[in-house]
PDB file of N, CA and C in Angstrom:
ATOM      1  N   UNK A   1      67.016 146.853 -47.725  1.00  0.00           N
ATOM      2  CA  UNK A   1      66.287 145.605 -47.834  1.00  0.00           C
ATOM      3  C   UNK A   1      65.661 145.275 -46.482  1.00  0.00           C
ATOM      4  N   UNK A   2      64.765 145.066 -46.621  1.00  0.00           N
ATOM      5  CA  UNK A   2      63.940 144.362 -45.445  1.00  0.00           C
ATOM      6  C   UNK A   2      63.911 143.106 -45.006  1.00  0.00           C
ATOM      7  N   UNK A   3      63.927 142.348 -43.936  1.00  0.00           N
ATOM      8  CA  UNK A   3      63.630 141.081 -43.443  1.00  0.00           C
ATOM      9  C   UNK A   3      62.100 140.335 -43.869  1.00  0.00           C
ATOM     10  N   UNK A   4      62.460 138.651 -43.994  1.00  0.00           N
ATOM     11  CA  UNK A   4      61.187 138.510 -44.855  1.00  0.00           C
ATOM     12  C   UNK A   4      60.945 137.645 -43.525  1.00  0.00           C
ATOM     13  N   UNK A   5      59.816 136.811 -43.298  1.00  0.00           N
ATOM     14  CA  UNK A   5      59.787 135.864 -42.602  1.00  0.00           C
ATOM     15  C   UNK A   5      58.302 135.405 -43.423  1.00  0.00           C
ATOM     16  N   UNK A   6      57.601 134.041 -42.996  1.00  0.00           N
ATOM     17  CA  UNK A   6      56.376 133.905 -43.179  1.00  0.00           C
ATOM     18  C   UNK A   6      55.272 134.459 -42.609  1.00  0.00           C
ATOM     19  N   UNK A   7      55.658 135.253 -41.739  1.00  0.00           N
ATOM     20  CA  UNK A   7      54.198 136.099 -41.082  1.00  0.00           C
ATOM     21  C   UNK A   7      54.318 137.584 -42.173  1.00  0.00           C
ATOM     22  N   UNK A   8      55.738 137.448 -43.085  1.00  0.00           N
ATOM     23  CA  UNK A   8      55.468 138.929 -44.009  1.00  0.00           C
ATOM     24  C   UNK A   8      55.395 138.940 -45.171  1.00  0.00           C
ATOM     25  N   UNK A   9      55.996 137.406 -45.688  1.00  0.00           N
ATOM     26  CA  UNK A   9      55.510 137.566 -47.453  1.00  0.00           C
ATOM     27  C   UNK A   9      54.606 136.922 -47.497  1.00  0.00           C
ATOM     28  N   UNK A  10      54.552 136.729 -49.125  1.00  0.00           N
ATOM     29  CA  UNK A  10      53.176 136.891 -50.033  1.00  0.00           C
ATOM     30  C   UNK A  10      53.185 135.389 -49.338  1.00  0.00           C
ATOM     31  N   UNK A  11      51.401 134.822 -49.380  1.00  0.00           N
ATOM     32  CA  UNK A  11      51.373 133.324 -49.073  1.00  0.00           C
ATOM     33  C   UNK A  11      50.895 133.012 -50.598  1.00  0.00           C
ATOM     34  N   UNK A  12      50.792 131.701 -51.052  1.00  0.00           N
ATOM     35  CA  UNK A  12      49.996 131.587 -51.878  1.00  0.00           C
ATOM     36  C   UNK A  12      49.615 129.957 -51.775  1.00  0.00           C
ATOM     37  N   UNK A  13      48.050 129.305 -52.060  1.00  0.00           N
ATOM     38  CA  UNK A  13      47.767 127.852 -51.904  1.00  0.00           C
ATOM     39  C   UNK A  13      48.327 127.296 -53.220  1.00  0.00           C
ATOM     40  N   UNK A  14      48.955 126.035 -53.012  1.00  0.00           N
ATOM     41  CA  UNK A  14      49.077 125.141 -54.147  1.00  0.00           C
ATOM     42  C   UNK A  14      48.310 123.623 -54.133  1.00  0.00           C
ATOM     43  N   UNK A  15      48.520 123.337 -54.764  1.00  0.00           N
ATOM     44  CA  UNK A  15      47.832 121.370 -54.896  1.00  0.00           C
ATOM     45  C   UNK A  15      46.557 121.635 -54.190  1.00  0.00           C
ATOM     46  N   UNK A  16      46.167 120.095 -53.501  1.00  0.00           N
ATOM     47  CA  UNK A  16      44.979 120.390 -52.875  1.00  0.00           C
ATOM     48  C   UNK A  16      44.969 121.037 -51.491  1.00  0.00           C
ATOM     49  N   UNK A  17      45.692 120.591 -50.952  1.00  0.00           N
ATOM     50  CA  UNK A  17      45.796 121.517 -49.515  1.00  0.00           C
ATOM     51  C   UNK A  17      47.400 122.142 -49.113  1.00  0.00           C
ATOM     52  N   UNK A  18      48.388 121.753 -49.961  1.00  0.00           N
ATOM     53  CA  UNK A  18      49.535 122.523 -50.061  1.00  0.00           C
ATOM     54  C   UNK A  18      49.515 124.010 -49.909  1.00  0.00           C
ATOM     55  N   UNK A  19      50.603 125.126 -49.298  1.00  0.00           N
ATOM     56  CA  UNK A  19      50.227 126.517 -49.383  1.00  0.00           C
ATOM     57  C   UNK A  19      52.244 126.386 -49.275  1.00  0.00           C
ATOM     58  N   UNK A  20      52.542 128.008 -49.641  1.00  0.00           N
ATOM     59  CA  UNK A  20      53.625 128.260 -49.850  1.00  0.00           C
ATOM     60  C   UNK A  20      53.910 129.692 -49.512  1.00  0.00           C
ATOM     61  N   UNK A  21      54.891 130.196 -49.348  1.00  0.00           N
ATOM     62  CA  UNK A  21      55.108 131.823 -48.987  1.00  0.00           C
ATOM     63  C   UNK A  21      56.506 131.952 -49.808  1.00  0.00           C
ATOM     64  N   UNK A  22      56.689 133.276 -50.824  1.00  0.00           N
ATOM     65  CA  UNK A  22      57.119 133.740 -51.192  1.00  0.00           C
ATOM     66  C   UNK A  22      58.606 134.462 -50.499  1.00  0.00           C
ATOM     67  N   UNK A  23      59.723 133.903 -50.333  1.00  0.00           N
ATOM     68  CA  UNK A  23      60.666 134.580 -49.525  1.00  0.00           C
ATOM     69  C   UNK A  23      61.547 135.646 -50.188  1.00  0.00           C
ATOM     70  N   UNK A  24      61.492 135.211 -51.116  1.00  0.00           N
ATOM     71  CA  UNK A  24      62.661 135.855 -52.346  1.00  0.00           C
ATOM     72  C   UNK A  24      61.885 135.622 -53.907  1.00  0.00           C
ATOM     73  N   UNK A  25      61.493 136.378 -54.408  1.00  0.00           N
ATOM     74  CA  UNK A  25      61.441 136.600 -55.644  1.00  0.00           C
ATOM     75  C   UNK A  25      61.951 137.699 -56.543  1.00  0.00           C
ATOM     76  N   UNK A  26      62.632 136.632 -56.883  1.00  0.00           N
ATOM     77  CA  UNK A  26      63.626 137.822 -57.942  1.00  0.00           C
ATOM     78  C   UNK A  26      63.361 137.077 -59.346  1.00  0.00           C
ATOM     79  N   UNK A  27      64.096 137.771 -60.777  1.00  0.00           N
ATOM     80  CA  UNK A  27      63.652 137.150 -62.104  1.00  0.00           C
ATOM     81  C   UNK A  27      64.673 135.944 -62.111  1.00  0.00           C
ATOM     82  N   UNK A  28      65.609 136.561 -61.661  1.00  0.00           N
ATOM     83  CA  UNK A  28      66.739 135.442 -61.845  1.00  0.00           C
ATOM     84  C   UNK A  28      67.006 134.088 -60.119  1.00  0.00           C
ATOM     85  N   UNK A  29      66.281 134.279 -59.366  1.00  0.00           N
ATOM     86  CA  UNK A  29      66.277 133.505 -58.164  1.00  0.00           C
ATOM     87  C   UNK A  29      64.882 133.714 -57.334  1.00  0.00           C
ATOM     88  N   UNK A  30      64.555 132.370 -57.341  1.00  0.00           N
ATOM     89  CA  UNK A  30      63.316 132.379 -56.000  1.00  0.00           C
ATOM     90  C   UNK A  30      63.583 131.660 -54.918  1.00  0.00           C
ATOM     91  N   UNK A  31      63.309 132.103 -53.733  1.00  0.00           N
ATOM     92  CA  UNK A  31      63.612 131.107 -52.730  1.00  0.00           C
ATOM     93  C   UNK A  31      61.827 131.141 -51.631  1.00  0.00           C
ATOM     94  N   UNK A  32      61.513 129.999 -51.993  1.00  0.00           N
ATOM     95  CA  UNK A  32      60.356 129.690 -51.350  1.00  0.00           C
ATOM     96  C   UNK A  32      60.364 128.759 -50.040  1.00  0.00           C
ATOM     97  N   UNK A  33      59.230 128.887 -48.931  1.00  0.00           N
ATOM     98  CA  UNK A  33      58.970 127.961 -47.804  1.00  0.00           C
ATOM     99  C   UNK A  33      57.641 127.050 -48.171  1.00  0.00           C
ATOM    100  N   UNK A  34      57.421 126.177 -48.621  1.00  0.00           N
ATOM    101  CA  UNK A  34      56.413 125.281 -48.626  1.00  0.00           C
ATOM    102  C   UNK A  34      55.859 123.952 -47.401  1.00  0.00           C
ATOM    103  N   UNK A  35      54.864 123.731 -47.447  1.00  0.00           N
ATOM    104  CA  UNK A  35      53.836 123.184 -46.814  1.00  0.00           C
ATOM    105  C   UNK A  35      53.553 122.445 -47.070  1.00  0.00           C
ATOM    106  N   UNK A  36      53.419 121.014 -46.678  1.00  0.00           N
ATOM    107  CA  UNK A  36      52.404 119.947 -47.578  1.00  0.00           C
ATOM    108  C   UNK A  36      51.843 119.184 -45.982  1.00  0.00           C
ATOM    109  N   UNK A  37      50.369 118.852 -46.231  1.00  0.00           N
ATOM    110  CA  UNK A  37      50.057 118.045 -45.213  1.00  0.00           C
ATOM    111  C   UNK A  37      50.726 116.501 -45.367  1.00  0.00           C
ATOM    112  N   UNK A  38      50.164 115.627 -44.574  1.00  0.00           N
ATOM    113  CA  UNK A  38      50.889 114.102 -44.388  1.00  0.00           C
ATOM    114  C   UNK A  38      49.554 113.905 -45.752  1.00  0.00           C
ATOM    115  N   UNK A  39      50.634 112.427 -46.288  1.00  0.00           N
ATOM    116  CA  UNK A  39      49.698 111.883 -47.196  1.00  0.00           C
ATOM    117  C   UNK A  39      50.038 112.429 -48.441  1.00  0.00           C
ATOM    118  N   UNK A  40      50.233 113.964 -48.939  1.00  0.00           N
ATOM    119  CA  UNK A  40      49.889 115.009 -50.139  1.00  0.00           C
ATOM    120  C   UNK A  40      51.363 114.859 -50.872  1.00  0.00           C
ATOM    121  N   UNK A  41      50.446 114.777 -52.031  1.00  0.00           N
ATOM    122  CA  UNK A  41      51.861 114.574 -53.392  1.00  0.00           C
ATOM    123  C   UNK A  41      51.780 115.720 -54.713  1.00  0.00           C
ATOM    124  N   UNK A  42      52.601 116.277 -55.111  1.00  0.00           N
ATOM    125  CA  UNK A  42      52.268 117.149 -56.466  1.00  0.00           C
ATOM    126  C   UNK A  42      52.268 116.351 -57.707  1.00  0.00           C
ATOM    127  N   UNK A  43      52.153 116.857 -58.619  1.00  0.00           N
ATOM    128  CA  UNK A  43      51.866 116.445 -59.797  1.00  0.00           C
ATOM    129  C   UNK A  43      53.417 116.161 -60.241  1.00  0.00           C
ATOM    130  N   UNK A  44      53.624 114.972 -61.559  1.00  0.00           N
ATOM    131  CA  UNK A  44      54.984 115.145 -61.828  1.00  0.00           C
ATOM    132  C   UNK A  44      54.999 115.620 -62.799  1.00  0.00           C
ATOM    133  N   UNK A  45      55.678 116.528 -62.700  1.00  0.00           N
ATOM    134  CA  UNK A  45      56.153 117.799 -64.030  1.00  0.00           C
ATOM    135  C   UNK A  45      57.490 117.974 -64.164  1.00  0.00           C
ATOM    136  N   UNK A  46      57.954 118.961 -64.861  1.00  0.00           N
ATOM    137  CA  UNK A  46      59.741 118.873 -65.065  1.00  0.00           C
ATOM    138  C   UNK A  46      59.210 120.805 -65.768  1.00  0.00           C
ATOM    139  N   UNK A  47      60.706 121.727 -65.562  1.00  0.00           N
ATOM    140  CA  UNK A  47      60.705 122.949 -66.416  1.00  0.00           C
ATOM    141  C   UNK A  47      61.906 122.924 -67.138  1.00  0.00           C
ATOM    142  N   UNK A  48      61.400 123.675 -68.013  1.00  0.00           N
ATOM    143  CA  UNK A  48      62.752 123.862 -69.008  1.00  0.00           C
ATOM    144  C   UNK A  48      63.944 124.687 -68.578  1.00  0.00           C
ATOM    145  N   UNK A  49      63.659 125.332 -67.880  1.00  0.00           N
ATOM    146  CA  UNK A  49      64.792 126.483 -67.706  1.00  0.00           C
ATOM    147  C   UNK A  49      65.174 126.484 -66.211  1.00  0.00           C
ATOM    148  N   UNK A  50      64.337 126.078 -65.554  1.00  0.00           N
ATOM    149  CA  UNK A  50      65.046 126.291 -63.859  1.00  0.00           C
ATOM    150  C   UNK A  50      65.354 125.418 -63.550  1.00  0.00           C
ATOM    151  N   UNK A  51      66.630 125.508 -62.613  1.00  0.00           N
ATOM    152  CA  UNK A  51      66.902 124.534 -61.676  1.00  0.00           C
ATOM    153  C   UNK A  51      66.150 124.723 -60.698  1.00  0.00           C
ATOM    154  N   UNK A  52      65.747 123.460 -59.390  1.00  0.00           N
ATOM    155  CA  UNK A  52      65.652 123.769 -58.124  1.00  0.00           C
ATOM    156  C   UNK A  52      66.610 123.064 -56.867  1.00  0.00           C
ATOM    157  N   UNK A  53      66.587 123.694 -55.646  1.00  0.00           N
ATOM    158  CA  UNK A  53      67.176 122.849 -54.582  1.00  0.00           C
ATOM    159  C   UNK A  53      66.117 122.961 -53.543  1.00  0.00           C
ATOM    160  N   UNK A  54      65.387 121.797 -53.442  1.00  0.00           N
ATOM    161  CA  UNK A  54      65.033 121.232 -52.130  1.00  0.00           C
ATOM    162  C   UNK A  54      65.765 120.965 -50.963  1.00  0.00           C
ATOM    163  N   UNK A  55      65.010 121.496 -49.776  1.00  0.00           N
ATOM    164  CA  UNK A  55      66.087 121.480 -48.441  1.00  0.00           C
ATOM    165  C   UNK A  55      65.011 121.182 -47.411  1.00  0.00           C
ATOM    166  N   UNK A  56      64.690 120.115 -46.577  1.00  0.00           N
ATOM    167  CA  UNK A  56      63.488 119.846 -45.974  1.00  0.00           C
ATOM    168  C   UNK A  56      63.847 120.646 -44.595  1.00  0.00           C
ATOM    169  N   UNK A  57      63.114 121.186 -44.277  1.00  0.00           N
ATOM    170  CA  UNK A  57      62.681 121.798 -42.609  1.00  0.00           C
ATOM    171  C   UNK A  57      62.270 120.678 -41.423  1.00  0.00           C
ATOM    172  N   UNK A  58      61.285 120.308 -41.928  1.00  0.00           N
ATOM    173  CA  UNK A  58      60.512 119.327 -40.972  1.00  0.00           C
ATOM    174  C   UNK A  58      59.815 118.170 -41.881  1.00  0.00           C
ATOM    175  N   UNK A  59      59.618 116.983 -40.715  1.00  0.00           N
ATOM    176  CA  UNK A  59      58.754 116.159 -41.744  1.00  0.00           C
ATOM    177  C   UNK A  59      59.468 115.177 -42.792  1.00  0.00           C
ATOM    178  N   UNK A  60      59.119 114.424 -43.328  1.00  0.00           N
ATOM    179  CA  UNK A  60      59.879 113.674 -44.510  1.00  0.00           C
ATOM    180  C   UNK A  60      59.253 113.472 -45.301  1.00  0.00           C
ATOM    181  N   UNK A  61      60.169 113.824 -46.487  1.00  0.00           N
ATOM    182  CA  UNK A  61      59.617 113.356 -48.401  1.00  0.00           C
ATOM    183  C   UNK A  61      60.027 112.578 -48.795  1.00  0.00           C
ATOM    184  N   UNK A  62      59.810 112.200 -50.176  1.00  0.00           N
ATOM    185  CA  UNK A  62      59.806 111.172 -51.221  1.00  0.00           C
ATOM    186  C   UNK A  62      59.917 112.402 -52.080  1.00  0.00           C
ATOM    187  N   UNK A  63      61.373 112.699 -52.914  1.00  0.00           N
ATOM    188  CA  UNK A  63      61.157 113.384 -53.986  1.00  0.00           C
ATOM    189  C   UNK A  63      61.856 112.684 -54.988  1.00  0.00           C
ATOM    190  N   UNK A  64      60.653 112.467 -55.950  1.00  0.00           N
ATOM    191  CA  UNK A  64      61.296 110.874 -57.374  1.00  0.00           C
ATOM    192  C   UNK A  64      61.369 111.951 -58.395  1.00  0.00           C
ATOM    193  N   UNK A  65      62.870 111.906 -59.062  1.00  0.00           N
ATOM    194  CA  UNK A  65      63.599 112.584 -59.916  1.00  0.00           C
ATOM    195  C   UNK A  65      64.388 111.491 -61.031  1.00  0.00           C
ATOM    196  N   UNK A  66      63.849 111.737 -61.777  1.00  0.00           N
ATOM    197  CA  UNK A  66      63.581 111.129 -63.574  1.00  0.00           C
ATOM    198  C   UNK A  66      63.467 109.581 -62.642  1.00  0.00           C
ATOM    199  N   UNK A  67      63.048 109.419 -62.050  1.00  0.00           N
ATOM    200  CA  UNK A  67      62.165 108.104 -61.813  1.00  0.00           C
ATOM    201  C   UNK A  67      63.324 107.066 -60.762  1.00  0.00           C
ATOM    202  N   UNK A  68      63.959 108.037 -60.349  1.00  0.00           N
ATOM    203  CA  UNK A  68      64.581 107.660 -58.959  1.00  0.00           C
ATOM    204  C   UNK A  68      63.977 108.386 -57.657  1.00  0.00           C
ATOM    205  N   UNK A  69      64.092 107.508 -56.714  1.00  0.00           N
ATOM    206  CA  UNK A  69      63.355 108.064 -55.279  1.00  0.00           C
ATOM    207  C   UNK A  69      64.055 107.946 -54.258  1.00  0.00           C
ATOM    208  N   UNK A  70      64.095 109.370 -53.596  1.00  0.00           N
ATOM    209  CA  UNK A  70      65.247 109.937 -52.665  1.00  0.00           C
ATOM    210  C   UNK A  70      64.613 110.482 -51.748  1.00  0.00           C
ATOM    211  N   UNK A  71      64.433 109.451 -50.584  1.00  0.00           N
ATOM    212  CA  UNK A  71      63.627 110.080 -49.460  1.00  0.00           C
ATOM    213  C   UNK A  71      64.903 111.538 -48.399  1.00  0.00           C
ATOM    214  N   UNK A  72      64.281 112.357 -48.487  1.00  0.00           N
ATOM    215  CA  UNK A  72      64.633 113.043 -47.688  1.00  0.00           C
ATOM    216  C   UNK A  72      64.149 113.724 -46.051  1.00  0.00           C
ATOM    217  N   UNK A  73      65.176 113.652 -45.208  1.00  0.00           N
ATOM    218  CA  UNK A  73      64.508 114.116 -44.217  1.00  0.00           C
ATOM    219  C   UNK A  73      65.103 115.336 -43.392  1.00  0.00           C
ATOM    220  N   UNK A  74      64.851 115.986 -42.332  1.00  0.00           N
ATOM    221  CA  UNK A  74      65.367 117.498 -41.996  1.00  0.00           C
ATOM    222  C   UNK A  74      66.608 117.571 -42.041  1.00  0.00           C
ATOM    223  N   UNK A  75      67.066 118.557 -42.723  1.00  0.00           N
ATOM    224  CA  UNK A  75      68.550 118.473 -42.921  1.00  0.00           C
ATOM    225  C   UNK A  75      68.727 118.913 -44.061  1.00  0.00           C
ATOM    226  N   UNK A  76      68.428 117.702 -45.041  1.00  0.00           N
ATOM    227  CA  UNK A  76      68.511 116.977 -46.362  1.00  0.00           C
ATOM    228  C   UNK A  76      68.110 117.728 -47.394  1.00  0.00           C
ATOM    229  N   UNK A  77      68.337 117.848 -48.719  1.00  0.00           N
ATOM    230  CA  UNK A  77      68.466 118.309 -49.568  1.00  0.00           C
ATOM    231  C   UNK A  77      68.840 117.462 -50.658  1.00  0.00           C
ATOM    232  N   UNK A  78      68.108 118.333 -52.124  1.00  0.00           N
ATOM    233  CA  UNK A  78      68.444 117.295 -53.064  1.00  0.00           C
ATOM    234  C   UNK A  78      68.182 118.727 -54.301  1.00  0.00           C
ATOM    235  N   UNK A  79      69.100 118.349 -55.094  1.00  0.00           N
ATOM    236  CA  UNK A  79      69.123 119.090 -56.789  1.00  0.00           C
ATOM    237  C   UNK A  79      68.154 119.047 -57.714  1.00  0.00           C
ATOM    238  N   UNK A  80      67.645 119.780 -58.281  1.00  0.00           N
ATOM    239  CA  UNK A  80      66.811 119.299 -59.334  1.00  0.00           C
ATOM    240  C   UNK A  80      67.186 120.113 -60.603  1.00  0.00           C
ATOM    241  N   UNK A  81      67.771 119.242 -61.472  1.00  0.00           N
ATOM    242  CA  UNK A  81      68.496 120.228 -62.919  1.00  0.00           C
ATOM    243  C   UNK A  81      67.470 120.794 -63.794  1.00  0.00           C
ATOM    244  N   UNK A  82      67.420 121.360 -64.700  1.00  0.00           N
ATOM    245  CA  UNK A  82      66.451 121.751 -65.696  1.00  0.00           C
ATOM    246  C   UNK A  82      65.878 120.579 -66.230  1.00  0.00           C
ATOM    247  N   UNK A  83      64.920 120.745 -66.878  1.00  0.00           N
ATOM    248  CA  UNK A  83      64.342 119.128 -68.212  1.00  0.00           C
ATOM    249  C   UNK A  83      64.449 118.121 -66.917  1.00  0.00           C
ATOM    250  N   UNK A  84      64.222 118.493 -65.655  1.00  0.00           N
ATOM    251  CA  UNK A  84      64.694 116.610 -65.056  1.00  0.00           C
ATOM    252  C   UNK A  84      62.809 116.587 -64.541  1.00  0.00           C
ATOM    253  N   UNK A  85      62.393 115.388 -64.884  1.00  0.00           N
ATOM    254  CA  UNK A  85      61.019 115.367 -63.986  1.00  0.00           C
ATOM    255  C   UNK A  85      60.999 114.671 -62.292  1.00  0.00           C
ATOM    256  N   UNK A  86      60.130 115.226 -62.198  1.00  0.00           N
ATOM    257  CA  UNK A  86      60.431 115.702 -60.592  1.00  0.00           C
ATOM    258  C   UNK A  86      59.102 115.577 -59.853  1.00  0.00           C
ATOM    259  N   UNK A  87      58.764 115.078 -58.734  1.00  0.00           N
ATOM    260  CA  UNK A  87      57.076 114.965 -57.586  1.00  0.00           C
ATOM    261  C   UNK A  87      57.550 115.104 -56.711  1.00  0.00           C
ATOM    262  N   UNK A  88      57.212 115.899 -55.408  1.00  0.00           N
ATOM    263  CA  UNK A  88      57.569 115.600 -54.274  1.00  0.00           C
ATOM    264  C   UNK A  88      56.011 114.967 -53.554  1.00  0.00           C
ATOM    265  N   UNK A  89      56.278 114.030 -52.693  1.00  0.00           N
ATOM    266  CA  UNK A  89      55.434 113.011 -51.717  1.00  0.00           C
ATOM    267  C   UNK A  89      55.628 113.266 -49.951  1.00  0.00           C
ATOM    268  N   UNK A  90      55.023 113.853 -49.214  1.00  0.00           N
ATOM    269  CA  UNK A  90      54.816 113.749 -48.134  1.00  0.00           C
ATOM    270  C   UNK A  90      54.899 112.644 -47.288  1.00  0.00           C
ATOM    271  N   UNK A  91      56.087 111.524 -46.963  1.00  0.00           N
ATOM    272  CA  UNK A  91      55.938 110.306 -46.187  1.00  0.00           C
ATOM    273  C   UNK A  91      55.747 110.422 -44.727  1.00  0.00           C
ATOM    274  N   UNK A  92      55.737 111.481 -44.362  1.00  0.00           N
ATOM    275  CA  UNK A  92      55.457 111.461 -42.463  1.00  0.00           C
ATOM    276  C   UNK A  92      53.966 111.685 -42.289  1.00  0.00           C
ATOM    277  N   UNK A  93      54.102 111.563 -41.006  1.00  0.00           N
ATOM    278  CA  UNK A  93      52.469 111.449 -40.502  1.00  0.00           C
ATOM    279  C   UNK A  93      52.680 112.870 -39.634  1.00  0.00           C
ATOM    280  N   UNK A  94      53.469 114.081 -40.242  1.00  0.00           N
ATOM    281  CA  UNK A  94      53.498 115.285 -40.211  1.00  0.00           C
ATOM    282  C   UNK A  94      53.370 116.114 -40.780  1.00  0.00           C
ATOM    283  N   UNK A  95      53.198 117.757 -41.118  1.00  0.00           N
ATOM    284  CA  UNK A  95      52.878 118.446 -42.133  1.00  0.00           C
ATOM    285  C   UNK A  95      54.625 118.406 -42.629  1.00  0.00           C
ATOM    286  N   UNK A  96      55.182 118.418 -43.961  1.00  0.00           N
ATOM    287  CA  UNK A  96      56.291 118.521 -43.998  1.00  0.00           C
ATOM    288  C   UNK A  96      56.550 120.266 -44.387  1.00  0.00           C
ATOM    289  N   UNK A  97      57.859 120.714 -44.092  1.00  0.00           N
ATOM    290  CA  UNK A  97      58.252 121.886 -44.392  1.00  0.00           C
ATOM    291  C   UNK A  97      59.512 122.031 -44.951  1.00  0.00           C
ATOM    292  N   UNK A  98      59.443 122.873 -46.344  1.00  0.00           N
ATOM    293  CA  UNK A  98      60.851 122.649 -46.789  1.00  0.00           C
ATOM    294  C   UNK A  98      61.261 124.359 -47.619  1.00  0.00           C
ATOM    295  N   UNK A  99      62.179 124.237 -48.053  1.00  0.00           N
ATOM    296  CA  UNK A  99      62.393 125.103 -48.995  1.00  0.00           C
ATOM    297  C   UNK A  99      62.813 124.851 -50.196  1.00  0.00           C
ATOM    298  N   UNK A 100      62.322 125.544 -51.330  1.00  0.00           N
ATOM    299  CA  UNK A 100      62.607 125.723 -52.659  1.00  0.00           C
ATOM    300  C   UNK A 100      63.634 126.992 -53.388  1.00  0.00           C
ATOM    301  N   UNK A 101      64.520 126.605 -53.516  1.00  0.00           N
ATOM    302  CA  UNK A 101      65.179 127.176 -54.472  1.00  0.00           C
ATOM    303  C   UNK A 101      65.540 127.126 -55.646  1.00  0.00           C
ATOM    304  N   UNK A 102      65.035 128.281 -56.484  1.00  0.00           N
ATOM    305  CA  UNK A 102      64.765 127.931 -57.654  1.00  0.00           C
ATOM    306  C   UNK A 102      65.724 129.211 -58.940  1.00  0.00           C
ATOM    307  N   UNK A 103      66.437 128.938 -59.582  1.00  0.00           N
ATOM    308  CA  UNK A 103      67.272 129.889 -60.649  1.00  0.00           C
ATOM    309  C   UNK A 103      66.714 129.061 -62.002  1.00  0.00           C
ATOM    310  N   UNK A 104      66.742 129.947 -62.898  1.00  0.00           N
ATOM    311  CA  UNK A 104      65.766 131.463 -62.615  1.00  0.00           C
ATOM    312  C   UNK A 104      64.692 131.266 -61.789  1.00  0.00           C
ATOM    313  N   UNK A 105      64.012 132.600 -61.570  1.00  0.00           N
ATOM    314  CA  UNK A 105      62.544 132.521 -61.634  1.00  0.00           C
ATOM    315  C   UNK A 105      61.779 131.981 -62.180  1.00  0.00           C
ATOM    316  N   UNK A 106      60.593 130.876 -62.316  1.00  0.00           N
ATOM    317  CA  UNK A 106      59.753 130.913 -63.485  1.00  0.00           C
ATOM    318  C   UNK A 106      59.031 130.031 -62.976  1.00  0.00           C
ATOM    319  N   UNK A 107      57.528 130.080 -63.517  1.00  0.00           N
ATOM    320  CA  UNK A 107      56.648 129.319 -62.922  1.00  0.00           C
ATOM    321  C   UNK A 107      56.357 128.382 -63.865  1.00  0.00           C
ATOM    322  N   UNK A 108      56.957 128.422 -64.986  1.00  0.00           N
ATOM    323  CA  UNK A 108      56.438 127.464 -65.770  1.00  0.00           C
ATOM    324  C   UNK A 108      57.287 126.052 -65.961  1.00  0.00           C
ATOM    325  N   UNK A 109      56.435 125.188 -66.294  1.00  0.00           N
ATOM    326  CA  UNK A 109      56.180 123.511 -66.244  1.00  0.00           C
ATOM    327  C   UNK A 109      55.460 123.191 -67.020  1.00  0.00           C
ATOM    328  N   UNK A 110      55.729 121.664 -67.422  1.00  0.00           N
ATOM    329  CA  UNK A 110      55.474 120.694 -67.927  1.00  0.00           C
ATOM    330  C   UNK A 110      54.782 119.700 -67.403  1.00  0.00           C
ATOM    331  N   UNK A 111      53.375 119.102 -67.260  1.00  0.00           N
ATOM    332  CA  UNK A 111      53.021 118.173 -66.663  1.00  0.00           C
ATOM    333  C   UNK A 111      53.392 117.037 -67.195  1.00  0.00           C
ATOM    334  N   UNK A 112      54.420 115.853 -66.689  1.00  0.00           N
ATOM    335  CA  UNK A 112      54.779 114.799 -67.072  1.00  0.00           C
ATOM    336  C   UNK A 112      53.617 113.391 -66.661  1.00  0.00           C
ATOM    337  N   UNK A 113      53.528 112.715 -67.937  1.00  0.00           N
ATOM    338  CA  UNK A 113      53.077 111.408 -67.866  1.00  0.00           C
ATOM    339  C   UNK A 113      53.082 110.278 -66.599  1.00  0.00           C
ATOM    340  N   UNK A 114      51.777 110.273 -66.040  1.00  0.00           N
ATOM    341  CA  UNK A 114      52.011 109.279 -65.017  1.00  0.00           C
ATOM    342  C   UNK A 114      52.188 108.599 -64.840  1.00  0.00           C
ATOM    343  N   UNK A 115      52.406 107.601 -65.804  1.00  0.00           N
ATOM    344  CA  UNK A 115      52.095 106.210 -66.243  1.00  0.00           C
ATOM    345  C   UNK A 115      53.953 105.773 -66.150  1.00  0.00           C
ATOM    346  N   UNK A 116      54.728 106.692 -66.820  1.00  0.00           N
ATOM    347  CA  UNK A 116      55.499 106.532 -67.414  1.00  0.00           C
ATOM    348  C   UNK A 116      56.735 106.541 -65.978  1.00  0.00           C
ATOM    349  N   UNK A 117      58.379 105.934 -65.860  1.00  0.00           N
ATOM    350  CA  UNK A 117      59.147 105.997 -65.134  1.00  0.00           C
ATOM    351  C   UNK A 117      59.843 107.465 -65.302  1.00  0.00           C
ATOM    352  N   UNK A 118      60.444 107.468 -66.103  1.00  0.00           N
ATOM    353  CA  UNK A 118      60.523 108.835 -66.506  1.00  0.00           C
ATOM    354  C   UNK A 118      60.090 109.196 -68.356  1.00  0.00           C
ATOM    355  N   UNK A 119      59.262 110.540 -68.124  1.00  0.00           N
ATOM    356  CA  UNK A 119      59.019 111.401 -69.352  1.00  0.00           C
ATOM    357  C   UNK A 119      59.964 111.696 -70.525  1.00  0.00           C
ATOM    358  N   UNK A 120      60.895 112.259 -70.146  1.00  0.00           N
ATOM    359  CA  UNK A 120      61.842 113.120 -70.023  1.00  0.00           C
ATOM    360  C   UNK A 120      62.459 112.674 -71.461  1.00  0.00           C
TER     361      UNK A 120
END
């Protein structure tokens, strides 16, 4: 096995100016490094089958899970179960950096209702 870092895996852009690098992809586990500038929020969606764990690097979030909001900052970490809907929000006036861990693999989602506290 080889050493991964972000100058060696895959990158890929998300949202509008979000980007991410690939650390671990496996079918059954992903472990990603993500990016978000200050200001930048994702969409709220929820998946059926994966869990994730957020773990912030740098920077501070707002990640609102079934319509609770749990600012996190470096250190920090937070769960995200299957079926739960989920946004993460950029609150610093820094780029934030975090990691995603995700069992299984899978890219697929649900875009959840905006309107709504929780979808779900």
């Amino acid at each position: 096995m080889a050493m991964i870092s972000t100058d060696t895996a895959e990158h890929y852009p998300w949202g509008e100016a979000s980007d991410g690098w690939h650390l671990l992809r496996d079918p059954n586990l992903s472990v990603l490094e993500e990016h978000m500038p200050p200001g930048a929020a994702e969409l709220r969606h929820r998946h059926s089958r994966a869990r994730h764990f957020f773990y912030v690097l740098a920077g501070e979030v707002m990640l609102q899970l079934d319509g609770a909001q749990h600012v996190l900052r470096v250190g920090q970490g937070l769960h995200v179960p299957p079926g739960s809907t989920h946004q993460m929000h950029n609150l610093s006036d820094v780029e934030a950096r975090f990691l995603v861990i995700s069992a299984p693999h899978g890219r697929e989602r649900t875009q959840a209702a905006a309107h709504t506290k929780d979808a779900g």
